[in-house]
N, C-alpha and C. Protein backbone atom coordinates (compact mmCIF):
# COMPACT_ATOMS: atom_id res chain seq x y z
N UNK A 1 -37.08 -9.15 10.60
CA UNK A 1 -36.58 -8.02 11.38
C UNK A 1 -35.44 -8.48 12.29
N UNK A 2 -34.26 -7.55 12.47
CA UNK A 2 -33.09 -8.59 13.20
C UNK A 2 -33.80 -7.57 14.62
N UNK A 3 -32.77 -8.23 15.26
CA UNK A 3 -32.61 -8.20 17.05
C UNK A 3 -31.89 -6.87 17.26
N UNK A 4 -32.45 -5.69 18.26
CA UNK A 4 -31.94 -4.81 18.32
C UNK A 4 -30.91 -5.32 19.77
N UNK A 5 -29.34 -4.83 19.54
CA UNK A 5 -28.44 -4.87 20.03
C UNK A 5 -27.71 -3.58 20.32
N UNK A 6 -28.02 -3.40 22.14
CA UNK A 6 -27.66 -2.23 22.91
C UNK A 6 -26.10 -2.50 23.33
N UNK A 7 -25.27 -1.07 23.25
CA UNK A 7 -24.12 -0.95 23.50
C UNK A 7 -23.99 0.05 24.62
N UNK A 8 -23.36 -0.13 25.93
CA UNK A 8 -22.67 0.66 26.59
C UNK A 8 -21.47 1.08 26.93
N UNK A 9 -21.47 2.10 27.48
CA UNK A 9 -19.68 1.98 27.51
C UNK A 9 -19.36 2.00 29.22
N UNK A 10 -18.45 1.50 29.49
CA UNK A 10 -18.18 1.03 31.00
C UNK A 10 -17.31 2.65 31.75
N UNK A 11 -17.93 2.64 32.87
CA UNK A 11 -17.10 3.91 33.38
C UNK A 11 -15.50 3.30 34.25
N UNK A 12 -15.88 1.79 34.35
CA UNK A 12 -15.18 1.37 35.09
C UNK A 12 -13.94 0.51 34.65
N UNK A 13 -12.53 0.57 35.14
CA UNK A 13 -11.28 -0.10 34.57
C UNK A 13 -11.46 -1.60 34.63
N UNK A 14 -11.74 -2.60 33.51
CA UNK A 14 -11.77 -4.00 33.67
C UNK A 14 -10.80 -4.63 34.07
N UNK A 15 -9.39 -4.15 33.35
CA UNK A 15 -8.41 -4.65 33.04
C UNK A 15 -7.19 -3.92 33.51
N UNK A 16 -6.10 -4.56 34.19
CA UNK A 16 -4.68 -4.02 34.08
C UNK A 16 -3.55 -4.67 33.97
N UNK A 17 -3.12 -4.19 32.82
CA UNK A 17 -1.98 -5.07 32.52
C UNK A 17 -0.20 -4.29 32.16
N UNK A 18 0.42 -5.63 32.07
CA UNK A 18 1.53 -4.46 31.92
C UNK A 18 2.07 -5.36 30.39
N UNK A 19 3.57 -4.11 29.67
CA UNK A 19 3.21 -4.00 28.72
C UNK A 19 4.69 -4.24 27.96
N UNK A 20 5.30 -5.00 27.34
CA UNK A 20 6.32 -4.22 26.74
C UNK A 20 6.30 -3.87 25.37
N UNK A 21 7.22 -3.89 24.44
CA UNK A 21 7.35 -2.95 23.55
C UNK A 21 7.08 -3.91 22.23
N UNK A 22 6.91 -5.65 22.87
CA UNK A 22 5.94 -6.41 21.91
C UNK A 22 4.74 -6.09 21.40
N UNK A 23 4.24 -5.90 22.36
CA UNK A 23 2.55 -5.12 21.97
C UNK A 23 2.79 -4.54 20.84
N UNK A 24 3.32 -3.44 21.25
CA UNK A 24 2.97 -2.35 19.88
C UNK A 24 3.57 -3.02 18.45
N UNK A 25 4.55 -3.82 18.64
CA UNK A 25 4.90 -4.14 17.55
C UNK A 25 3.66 -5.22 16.57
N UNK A 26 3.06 -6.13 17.38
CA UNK A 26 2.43 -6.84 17.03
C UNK A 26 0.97 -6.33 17.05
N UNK A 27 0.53 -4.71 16.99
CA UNK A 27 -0.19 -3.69 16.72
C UNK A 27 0.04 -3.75 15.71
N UNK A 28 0.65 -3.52 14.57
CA UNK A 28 1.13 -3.04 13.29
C UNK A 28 1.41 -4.39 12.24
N UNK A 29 1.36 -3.59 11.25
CA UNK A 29 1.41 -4.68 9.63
C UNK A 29 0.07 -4.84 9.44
N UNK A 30 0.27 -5.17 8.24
CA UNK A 30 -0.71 -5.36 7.30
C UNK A 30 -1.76 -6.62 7.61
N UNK A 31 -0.97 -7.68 8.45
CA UNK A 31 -1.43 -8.80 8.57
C UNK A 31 -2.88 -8.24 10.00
N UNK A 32 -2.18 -7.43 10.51
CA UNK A 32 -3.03 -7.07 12.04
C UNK A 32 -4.01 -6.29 11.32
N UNK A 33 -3.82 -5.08 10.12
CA UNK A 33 -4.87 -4.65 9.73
C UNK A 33 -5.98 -5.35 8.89
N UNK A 34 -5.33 -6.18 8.10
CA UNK A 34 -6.66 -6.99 7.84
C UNK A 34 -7.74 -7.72 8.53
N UNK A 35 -7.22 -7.79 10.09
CA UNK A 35 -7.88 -8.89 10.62
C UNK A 35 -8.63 -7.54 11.26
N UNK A 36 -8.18 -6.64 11.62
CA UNK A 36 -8.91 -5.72 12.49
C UNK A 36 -10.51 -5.02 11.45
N UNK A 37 -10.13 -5.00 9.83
CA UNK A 37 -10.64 -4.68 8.62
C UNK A 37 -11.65 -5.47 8.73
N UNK A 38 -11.29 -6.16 8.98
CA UNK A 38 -12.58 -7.87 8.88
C UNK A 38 -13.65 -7.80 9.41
N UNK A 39 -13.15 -6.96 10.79
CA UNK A 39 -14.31 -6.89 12.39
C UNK A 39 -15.24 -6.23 11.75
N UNK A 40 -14.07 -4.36 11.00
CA UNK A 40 -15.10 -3.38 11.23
C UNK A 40 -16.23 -3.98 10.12
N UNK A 41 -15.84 -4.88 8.96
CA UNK A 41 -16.69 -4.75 7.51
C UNK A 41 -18.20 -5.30 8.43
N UNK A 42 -17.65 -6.23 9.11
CA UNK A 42 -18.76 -7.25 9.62
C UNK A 42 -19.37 -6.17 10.96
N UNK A 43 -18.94 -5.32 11.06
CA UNK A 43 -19.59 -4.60 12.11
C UNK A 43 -20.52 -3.53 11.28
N UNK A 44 -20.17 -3.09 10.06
CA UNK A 44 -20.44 -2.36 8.96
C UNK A 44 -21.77 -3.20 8.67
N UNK A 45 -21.42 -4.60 7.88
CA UNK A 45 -22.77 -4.96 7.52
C UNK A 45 -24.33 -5.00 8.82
N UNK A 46 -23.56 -5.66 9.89
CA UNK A 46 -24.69 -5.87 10.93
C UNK A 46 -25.01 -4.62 11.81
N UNK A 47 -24.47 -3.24 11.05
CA UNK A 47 -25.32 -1.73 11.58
C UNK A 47 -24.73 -1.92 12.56
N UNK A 48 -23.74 -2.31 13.12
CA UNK A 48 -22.94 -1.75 14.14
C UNK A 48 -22.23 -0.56 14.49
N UNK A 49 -21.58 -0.06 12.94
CA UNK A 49 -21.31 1.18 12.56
C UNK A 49 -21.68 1.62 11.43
N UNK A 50 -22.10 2.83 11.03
CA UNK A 50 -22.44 3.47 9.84
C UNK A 50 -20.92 3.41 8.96
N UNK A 51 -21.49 3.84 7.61
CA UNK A 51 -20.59 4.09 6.78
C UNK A 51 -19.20 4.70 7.15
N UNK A 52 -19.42 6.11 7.24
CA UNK A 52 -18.82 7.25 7.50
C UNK A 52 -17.70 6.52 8.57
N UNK A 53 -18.14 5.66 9.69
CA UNK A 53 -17.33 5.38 11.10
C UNK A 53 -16.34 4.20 10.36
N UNK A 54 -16.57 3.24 9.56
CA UNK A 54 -16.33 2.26 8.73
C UNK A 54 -14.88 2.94 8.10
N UNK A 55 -15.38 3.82 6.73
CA UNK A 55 -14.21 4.58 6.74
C UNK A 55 -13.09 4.95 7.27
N UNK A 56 -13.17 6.28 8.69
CA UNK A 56 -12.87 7.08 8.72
C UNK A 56 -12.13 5.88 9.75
N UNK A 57 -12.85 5.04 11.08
CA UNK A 57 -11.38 4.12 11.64
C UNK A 57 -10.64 3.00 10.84
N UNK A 58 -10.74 2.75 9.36
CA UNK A 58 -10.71 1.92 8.90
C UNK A 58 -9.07 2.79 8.72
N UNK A 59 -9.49 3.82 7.62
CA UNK A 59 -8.14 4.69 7.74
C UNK A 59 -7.52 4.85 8.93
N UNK A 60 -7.94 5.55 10.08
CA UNK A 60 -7.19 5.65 11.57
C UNK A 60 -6.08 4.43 11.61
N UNK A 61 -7.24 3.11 11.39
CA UNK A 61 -6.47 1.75 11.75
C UNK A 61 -5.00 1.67 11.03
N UNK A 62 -5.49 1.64 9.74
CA UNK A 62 -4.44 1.27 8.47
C UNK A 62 -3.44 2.45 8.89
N UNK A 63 -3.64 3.84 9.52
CA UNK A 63 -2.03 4.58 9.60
C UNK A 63 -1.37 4.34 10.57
N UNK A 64 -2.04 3.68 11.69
CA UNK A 64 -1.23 3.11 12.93
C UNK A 64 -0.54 1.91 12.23
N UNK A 65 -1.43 0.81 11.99
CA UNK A 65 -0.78 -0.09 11.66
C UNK A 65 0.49 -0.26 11.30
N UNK A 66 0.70 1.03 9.92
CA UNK A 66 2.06 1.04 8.68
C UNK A 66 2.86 2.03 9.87
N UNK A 67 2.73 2.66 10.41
CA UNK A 67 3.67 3.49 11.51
C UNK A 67 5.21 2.85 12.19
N UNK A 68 5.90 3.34 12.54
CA UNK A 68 7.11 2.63 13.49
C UNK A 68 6.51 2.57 14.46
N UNK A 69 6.63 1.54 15.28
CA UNK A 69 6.74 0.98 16.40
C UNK A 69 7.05 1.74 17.34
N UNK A 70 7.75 2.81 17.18
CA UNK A 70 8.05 3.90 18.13
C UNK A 70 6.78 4.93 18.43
N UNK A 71 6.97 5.29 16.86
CA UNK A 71 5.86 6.05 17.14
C UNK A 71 3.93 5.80 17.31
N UNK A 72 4.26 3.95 16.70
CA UNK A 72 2.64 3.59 17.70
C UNK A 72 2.79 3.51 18.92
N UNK A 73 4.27 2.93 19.92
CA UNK A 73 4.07 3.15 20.76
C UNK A 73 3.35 4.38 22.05
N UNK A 74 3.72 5.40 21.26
CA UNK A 74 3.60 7.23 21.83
C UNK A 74 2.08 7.48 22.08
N UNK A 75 1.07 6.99 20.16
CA UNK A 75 0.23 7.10 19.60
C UNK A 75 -0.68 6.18 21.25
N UNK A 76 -0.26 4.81 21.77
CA UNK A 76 -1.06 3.81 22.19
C UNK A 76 -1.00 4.60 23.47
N UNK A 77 0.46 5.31 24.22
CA UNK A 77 0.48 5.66 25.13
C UNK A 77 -0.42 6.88 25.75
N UNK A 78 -0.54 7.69 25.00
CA UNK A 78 -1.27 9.19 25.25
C UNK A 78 -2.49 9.46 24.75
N UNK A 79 -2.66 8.94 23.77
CA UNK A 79 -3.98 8.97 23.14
C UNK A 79 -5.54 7.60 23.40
N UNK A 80 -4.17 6.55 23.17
CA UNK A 80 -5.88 5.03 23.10
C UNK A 80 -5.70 4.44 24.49
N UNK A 81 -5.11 4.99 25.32
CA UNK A 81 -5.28 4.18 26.77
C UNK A 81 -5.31 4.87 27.79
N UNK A 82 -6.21 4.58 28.84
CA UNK A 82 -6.74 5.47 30.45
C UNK A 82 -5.31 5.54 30.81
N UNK A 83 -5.60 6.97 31.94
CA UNK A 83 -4.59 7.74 32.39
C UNK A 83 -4.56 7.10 33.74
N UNK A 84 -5.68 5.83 33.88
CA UNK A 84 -5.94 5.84 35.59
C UNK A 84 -4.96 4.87 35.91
């Protein structure tokens, strides 16, 4: 029987950093999605995420990834990062 492993999510900001327009670039390619691919499979096998979640950010991942740089930048700005 494995070890049940609890997840929370933090209400609180860990981190602040600042940012330039490297980031996003080094967000993207194929090389960043495989490695990110890697996490979810292994998060996939050890029931970290179901199928369905496996999928569906696996795709999310892979269309940011292939995106311009411009427009992951927009994508990272408004959507995947606190407003605080």
């Amino acid at each position: 029987m494995k070890d049940v492993v609890e997840f929370n999510t933090l209400s609180q900001l860990l981190l602040n950093m600042r940012t330039d327009d490297n980031l996003y670039e080094r967000r993207g390619g194929i090389q960043y999605f495989k490695s990110i691919a890697k996490l979810r499979k292994y998060m996939y096998k050890e029931n970290f995420i179901n199928l369905l979640e496996f999928i569906v950010y696996s795709i999310l991942q892979l269309i940011v990834c292939l995106i311009p740089n411009k427009l992951r930048k927009i994508i990272y700005m408004f959507f995947l990062r606190s407003k605080e």
